[in-house]
Structures are given as structure tokens and as C-alpha cells.
N, C-alpha and C. Protein backbone atom coordinates (compact mmCIF):
# COMPACT_ATOMS: atom_id res chain seq x y z
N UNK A 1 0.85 -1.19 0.00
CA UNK A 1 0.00 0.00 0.00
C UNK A 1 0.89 1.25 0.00
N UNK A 2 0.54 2.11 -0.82
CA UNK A 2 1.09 3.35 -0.98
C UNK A 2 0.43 4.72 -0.08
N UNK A 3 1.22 5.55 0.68
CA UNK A 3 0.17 6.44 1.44
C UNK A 3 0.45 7.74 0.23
N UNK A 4 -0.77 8.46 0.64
CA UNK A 4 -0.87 9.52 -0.34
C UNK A 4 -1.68 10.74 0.21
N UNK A 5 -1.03 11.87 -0.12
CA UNK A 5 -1.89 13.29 0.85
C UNK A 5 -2.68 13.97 -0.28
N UNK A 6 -3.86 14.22 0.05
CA UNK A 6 -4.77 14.77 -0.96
C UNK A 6 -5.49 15.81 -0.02
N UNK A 7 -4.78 17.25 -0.73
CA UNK A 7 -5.94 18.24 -0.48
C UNK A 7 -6.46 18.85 -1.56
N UNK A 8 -7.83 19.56 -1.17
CA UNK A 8 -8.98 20.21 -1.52
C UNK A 8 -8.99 21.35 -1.22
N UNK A 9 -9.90 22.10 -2.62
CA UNK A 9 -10.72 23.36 -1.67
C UNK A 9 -11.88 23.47 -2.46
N UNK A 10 -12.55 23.86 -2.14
CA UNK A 10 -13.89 24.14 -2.62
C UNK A 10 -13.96 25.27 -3.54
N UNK A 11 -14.25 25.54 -4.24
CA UNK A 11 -14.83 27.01 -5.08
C UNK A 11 -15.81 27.82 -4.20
N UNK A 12 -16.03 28.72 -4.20
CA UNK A 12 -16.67 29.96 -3.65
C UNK A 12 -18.06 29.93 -3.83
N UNK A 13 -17.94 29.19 -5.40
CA UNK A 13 -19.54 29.08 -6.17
C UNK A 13 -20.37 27.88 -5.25
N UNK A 14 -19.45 26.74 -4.96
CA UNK A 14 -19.87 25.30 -4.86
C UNK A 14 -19.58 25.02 -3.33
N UNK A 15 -18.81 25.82 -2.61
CA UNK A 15 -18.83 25.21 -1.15
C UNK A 15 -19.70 24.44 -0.26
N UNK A 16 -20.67 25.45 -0.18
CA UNK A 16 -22.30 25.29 0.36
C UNK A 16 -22.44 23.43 -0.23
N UNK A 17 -22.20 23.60 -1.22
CA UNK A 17 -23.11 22.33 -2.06
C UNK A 17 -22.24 21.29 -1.35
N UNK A 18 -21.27 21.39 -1.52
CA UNK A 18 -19.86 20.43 -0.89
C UNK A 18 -20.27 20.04 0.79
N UNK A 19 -20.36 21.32 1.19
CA UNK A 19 -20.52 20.98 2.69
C UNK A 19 -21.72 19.90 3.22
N UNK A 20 -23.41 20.57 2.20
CA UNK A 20 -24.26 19.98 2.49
C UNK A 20 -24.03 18.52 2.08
N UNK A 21 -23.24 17.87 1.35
CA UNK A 21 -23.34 16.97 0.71
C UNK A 21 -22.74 15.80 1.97
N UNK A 22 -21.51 16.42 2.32
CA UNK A 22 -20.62 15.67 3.25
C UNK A 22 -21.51 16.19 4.59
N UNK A 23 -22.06 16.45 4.99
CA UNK A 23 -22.41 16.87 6.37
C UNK A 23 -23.82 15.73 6.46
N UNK A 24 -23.87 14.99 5.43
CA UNK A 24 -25.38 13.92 5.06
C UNK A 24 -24.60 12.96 5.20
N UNK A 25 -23.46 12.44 5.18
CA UNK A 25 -22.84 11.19 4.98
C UNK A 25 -22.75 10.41 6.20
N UNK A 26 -22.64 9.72 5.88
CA UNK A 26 -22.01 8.83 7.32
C UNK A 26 -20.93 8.24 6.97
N UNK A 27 -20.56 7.43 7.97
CA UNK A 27 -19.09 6.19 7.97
C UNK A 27 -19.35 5.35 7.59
N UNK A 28 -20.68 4.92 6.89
CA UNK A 28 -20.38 3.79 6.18
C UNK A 28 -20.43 4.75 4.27
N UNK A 29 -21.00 5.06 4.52
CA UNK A 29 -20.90 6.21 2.84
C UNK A 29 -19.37 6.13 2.76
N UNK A 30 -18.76 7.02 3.85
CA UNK A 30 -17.39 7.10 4.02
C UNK A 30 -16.66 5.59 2.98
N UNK A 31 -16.79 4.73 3.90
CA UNK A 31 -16.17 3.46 3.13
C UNK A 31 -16.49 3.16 2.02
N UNK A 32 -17.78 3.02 1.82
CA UNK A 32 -18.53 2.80 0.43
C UNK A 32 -17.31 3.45 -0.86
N UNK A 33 -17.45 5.19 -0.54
CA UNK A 33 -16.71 5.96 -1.40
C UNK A 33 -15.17 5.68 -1.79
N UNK A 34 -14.59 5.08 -0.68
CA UNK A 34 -13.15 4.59 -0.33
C UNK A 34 -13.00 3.31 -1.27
N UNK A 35 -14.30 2.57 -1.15
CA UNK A 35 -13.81 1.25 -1.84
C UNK A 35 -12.82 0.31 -1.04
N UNK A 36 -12.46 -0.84 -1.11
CA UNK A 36 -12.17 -2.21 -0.49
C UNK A 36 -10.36 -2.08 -0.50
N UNK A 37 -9.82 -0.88 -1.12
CA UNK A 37 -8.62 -0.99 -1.94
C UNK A 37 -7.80 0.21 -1.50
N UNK A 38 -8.72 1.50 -0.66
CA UNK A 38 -8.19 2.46 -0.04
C UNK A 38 -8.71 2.77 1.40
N UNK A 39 -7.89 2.78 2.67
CA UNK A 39 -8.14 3.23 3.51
C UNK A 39 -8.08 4.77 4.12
N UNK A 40 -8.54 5.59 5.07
CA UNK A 40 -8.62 6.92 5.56
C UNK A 40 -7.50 6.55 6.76
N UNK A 41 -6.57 7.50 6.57
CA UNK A 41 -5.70 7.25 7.57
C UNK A 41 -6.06 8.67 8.87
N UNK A 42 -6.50 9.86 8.32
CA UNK A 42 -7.03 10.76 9.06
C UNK A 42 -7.57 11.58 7.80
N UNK A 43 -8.60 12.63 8.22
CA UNK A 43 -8.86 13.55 7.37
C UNK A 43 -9.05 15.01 8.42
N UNK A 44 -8.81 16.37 7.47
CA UNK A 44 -9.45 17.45 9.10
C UNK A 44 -9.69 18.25 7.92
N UNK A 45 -10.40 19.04 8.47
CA UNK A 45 -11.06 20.32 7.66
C UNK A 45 -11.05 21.61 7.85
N UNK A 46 -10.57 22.71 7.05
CA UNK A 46 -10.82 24.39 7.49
C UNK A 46 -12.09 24.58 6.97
N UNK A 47 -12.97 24.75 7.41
CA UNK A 47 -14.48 25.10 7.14
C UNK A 47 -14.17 26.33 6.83
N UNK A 48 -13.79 26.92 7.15
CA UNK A 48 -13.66 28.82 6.96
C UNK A 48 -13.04 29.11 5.66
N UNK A 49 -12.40 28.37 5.22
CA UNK A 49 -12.10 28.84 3.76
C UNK A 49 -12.65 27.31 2.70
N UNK A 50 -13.06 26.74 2.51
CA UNK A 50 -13.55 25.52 2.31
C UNK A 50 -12.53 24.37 2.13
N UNK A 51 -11.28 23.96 2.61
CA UNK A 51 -10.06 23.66 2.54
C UNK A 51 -9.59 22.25 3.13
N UNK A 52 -8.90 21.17 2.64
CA UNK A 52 -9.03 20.20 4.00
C UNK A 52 -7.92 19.22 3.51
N UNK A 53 -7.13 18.49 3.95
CA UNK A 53 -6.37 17.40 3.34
C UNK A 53 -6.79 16.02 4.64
N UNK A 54 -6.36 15.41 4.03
CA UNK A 54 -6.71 13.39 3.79
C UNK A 54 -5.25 12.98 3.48
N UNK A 55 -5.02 12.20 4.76
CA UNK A 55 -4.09 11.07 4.17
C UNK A 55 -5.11 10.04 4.19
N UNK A 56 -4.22 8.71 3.26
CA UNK A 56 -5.08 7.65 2.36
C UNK A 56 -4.00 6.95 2.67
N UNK A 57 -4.21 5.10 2.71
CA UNK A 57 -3.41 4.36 1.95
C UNK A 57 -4.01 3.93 1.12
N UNK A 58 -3.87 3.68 -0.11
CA UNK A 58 -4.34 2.84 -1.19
C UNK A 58 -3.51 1.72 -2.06
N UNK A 59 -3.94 0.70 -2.44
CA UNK A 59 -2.98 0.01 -3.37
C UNK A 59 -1.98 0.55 -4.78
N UNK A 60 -2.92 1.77 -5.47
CA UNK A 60 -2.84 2.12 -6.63
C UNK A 60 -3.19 3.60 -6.49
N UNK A 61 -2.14 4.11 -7.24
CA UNK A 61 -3.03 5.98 -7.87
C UNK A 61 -4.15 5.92 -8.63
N UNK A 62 -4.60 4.81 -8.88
CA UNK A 62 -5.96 4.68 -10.02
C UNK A 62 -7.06 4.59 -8.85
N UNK A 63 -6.48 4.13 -7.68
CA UNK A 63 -8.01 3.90 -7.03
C UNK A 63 -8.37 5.52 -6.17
N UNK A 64 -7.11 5.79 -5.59
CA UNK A 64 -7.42 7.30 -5.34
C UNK A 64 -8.09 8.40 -6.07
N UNK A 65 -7.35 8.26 -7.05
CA UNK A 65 -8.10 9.38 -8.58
C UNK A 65 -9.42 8.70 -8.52
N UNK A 66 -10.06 7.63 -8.56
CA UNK A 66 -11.37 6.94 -8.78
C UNK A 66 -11.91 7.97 -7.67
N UNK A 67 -11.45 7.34 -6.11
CA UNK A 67 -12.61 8.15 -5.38
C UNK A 67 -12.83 9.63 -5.26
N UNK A 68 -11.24 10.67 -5.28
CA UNK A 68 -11.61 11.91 -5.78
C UNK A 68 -12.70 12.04 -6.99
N UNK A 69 -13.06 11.25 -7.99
CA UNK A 69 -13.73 12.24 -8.91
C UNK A 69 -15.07 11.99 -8.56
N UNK A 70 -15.02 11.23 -7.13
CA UNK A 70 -16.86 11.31 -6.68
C UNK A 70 -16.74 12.78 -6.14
N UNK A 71 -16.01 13.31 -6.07
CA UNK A 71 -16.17 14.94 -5.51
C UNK A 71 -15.53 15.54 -6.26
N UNK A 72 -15.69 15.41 -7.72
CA UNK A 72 -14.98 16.34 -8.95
C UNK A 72 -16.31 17.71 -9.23
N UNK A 73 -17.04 17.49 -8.75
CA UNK A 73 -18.00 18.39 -9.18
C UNK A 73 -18.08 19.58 -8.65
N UNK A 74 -17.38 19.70 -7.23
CA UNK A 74 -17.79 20.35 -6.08
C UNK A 74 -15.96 21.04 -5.58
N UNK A 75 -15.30 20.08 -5.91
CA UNK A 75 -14.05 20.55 -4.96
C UNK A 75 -12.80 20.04 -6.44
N UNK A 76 -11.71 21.40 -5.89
CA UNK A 76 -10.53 21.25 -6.97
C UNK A 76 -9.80 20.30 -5.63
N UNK A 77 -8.89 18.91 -6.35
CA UNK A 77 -7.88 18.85 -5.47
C UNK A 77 -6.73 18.07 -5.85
N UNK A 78 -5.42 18.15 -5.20
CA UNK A 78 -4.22 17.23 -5.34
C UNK A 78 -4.41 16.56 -4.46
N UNK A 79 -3.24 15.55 -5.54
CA UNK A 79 -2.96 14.08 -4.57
C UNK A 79 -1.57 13.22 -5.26
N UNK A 80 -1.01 13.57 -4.01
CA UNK A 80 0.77 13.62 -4.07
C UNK A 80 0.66 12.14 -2.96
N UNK A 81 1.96 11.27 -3.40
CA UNK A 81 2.45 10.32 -2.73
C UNK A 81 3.09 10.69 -1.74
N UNK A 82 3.08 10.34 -0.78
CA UNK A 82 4.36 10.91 0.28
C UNK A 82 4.57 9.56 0.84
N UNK A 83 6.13 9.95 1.58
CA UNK A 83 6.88 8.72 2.22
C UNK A 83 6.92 8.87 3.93
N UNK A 84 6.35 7.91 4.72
CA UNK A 84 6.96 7.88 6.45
C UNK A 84 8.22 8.60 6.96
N UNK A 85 8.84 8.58 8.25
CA UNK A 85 10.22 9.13 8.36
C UNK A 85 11.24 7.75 8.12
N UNK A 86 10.90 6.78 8.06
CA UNK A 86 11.90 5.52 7.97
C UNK A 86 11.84 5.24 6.26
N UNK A 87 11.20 5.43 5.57
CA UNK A 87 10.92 5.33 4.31
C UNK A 87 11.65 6.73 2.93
N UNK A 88 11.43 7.74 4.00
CA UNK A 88 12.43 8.71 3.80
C UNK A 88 13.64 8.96 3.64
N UNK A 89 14.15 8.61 4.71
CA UNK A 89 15.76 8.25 5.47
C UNK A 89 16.16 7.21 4.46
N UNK A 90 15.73 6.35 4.50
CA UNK A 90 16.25 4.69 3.13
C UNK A 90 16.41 5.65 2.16
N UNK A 91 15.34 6.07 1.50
CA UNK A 91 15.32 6.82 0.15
C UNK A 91 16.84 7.75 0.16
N UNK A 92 16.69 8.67 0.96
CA UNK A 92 18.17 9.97 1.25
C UNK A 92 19.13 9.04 1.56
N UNK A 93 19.46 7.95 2.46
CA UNK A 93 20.83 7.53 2.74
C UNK A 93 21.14 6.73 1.43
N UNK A 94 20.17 6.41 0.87
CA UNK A 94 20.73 5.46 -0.98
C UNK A 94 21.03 6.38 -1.51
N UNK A 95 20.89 7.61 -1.47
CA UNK A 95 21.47 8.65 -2.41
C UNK A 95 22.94 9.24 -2.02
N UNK A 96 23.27 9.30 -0.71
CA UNK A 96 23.66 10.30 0.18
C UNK A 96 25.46 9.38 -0.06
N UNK A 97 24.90 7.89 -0.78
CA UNK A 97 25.78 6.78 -0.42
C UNK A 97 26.53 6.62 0.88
């Protein structure tokens, strides 16, 4: 599994719509949307500017991109791979030789 940070923000036009949408959901919607193949490792939110990042693990960048575009309508967002601090360190000391 690959972890991956994905933030959002809402448009100005579409917030409202965004908020009402997620403020109806529950934890099992939650999973539903996630699929069998990506887990929520945390998510938090700036309500005040419509703003929020999600770490994920997922198997694949195809399954992440899948569940972002259930909220392509409503919210712009990235989604960058990132590495642990032990996963890091390996990566820099193979370079560092």
C-alpha cells in the first residue's frame, strides 16, 4: 500500500453544495466511497475557507483518482504520494551513499 496526501478546496460558487453533501454522509458512505482498496488514515477540515487534506493508503493511484472524482464536481484537489520518516531516510541515505 502506498500512502498519499490529498488536499482540496472548494470554489466559492460550490462550497455550500460540498458541505451539504458531506455533512449527510455517514461512515459507512465514508467506506462505500473509499472502496475495499483504499483506507482513511485521518482527514481534518478548514471550514472557513472551504479547505481540507486526507491522508489515504491505497494500493494504486488509479483507485485514489477513482474516489476523488466522486467529488470532482464540487471541490478542486491534489494528490501527491508521500513517504513515512523511515521510508524517507532509506530513500536519502541510498542517495547520500
Amino acid at each position: 500500500m502506498t500512502t498519499y496526501l490529498i488536499t482540496w478546496k472548494a470554489e466559492h460558487s460550490t462550497k455550500m453544495e460540498a458541505f451539504k453533501h458531506f455533512a449527510h454522509m455517514t461512515e459507512a458512505d465514508d467506506r462505500a466511497q473509499e472502496g475495499p482498496d483504499m483506507r482513511t488514515i485521518g482527514r481534518w477540515h478548514n471550514i472557513a475557507d472551504g479547505t481540507g487534506v486526507q491522508i489515504v493508503e491505497a494500493k494504486s493511484a488509479d483507485v485514489v483518482y477513482a474516489f476523488i472524482l466522486n467529488w470532482a464536481p464540487v471541490l478542486e484537489a491534489k494528490v501527491s504520494p508521500v513517504l513515512d520518516d523511515a521510508s524517507a531516510r532509506k530513500v536519502v541515505l541510498s542517495k547520500l551513499g
